[in-house]
C-alpha atoms as a PDB file:
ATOM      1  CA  UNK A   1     -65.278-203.453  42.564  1.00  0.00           C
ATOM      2  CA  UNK A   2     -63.371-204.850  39.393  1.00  0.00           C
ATOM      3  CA  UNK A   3     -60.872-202.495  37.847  1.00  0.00           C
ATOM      4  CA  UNK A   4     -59.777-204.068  34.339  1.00  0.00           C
ATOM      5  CA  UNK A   5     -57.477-201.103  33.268  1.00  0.00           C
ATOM      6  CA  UNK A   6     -58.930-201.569  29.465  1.00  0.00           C
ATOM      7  CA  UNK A   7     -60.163-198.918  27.729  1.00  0.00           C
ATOM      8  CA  UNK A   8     -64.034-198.488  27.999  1.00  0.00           C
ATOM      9  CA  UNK A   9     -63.917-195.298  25.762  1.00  0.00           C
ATOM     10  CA  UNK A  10     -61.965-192.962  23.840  1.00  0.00           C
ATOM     11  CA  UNK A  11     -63.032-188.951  22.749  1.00  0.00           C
ATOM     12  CA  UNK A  12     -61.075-186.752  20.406  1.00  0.00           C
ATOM     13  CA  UNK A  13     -60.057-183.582  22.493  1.00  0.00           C
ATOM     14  CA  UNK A  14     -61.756-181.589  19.543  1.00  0.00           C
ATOM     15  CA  UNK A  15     -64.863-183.057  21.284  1.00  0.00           C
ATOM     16  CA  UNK A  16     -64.646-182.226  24.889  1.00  0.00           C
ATOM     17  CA  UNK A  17     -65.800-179.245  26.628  1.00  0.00           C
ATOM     18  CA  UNK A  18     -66.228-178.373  30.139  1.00  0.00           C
ATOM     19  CA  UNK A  19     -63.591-180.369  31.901  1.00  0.00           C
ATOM     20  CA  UNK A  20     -64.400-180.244  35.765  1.00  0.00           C
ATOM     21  CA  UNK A  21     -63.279-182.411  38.855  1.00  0.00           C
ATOM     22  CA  UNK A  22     -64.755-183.129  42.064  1.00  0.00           C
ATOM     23  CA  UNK A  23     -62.791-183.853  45.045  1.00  0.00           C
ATOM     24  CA  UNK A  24     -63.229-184.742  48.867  1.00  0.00           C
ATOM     25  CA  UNK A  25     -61.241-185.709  51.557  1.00  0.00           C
ATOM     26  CA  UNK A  26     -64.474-187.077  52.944  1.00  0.00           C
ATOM     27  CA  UNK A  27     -64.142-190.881  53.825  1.00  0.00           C
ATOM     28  CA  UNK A  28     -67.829-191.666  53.492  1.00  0.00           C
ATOM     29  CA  UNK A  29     -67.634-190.121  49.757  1.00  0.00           C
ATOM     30  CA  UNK A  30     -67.753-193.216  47.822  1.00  0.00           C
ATOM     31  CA  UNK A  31     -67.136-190.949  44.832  1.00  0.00           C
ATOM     32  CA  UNK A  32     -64.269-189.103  45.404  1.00  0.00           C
ATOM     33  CA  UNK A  33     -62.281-188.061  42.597  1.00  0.00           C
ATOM     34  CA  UNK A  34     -64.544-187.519  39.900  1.00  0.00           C
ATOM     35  CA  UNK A  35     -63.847-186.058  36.185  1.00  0.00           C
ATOM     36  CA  UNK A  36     -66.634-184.815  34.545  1.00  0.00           C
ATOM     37  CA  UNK A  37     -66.839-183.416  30.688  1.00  0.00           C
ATOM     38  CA  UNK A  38     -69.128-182.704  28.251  1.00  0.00           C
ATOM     39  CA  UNK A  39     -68.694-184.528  24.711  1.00  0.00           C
ATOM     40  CA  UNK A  40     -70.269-182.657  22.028  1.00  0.00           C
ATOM     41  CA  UNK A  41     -70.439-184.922  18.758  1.00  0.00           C
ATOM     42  CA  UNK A  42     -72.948-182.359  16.726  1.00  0.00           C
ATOM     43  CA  UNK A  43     -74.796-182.504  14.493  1.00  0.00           C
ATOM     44  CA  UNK A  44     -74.519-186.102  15.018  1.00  0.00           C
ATOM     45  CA  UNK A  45     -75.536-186.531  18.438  1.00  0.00           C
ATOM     46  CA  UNK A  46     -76.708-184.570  21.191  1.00  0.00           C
ATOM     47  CA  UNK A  47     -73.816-183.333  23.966  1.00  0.00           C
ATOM     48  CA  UNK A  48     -73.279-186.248  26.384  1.00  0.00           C
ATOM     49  CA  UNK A  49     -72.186-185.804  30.106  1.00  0.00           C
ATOM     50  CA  UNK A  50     -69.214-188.374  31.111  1.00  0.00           C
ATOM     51  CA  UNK A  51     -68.127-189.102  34.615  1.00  0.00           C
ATOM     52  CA  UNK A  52     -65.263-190.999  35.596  1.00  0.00           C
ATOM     53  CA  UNK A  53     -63.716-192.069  39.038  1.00  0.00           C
ATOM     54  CA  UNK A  54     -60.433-191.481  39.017  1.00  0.00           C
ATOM     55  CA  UNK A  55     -58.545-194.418  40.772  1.00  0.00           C
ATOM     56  CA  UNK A  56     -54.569-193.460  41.012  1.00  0.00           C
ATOM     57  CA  UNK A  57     -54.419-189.958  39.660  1.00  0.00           C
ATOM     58  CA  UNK A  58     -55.696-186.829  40.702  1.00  0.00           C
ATOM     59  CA  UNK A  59     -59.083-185.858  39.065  1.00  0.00           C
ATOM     60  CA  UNK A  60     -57.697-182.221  39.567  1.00  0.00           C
ATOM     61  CA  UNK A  61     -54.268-182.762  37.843  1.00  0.00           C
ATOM     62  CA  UNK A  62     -56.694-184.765  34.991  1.00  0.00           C
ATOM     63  CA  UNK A  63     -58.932-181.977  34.298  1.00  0.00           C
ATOM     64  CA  UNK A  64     -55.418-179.407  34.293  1.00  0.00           C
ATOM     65  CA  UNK A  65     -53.785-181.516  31.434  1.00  0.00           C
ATOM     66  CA  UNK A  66     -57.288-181.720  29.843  1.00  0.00           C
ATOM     67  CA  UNK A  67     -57.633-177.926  29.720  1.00  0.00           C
ATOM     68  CA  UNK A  68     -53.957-177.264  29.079  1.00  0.00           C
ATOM     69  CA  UNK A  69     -54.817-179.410  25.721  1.00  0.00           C
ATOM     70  CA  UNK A  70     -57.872-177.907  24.772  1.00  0.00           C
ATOM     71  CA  UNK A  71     -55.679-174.398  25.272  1.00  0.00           C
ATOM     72  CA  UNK A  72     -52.841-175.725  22.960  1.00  0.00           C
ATOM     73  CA  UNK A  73     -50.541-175.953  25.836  1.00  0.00           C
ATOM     74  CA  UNK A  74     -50.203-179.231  27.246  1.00  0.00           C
ATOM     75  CA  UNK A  75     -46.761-181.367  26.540  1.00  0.00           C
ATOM     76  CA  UNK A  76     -46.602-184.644  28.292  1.00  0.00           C
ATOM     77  CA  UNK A  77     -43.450-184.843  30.506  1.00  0.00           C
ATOM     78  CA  UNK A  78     -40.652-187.413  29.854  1.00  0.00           C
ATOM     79  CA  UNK A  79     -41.989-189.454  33.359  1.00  0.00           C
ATOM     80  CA  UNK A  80     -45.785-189.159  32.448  1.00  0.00           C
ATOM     81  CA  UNK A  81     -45.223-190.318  28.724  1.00  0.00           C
ATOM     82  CA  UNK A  82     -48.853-189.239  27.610  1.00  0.00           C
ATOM     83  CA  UNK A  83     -49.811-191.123  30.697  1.00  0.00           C
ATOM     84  CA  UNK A  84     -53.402-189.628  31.247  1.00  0.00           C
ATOM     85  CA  UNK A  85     -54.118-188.426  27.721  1.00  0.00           C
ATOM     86  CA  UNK A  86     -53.808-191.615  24.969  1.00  0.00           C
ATOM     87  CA  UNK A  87     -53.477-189.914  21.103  1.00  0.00           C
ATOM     88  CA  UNK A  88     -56.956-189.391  19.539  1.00  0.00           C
ATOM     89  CA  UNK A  89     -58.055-192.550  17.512  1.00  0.00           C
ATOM     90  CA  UNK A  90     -58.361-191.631  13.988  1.00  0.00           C
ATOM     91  CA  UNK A  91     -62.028-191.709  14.339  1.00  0.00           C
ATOM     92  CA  UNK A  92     -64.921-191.669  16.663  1.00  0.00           C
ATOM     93  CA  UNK A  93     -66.357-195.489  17.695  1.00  0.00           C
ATOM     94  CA  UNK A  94     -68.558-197.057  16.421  1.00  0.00           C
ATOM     95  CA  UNK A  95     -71.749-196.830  19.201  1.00  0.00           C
ATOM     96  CA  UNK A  96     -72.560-200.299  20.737  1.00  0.00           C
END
């Protein structure tokens, strides 16, 4: 497995819905630490269903800062910098 660190995507947080993680302490779980939203680009597109494998962070602590931003209450702490949630770009992508 390759792990680049680059950006694949980016979603404005006006977008996402449904924020969920999925955890196991199972060693045979390949997939262990999964975030999983819902990205809702209407009228545009129909909702799309992203899952990620988180790698060094909690998928749990992920999907916490997710929600507290949807809610209007997330702040990044001085240590964490923004760490797991990057600004919005200004605009969707353009699709592939």
């Amino acid at each position: 497995m390759c792990v680049s660190q680059d950006v694949v995507e980016r979603f404005p947080m006006s977008l996402i819905s449904e924020p969920t993680s999925y955890t196991s302490n199972d060693p045979r779980e390949l997939y262990n630490n999964i975030v999983v939203f819902i990205v809702r680009d209407e009228p545009h597109n129909p909702p799309e269903m992203h899952i990620f494998q988180c790698a060094r962070v909690s998928a749990q602590e992920v999907v916490n800062e997710m929600k507290m931003f949807i809610n209007g209450k997330w702040k990044p702490s001085p240590k964490e910098n923004g760490r797991h949630l990057p600004p919005p770009p200004e605009s969707s992508p353009d699709p592939p």
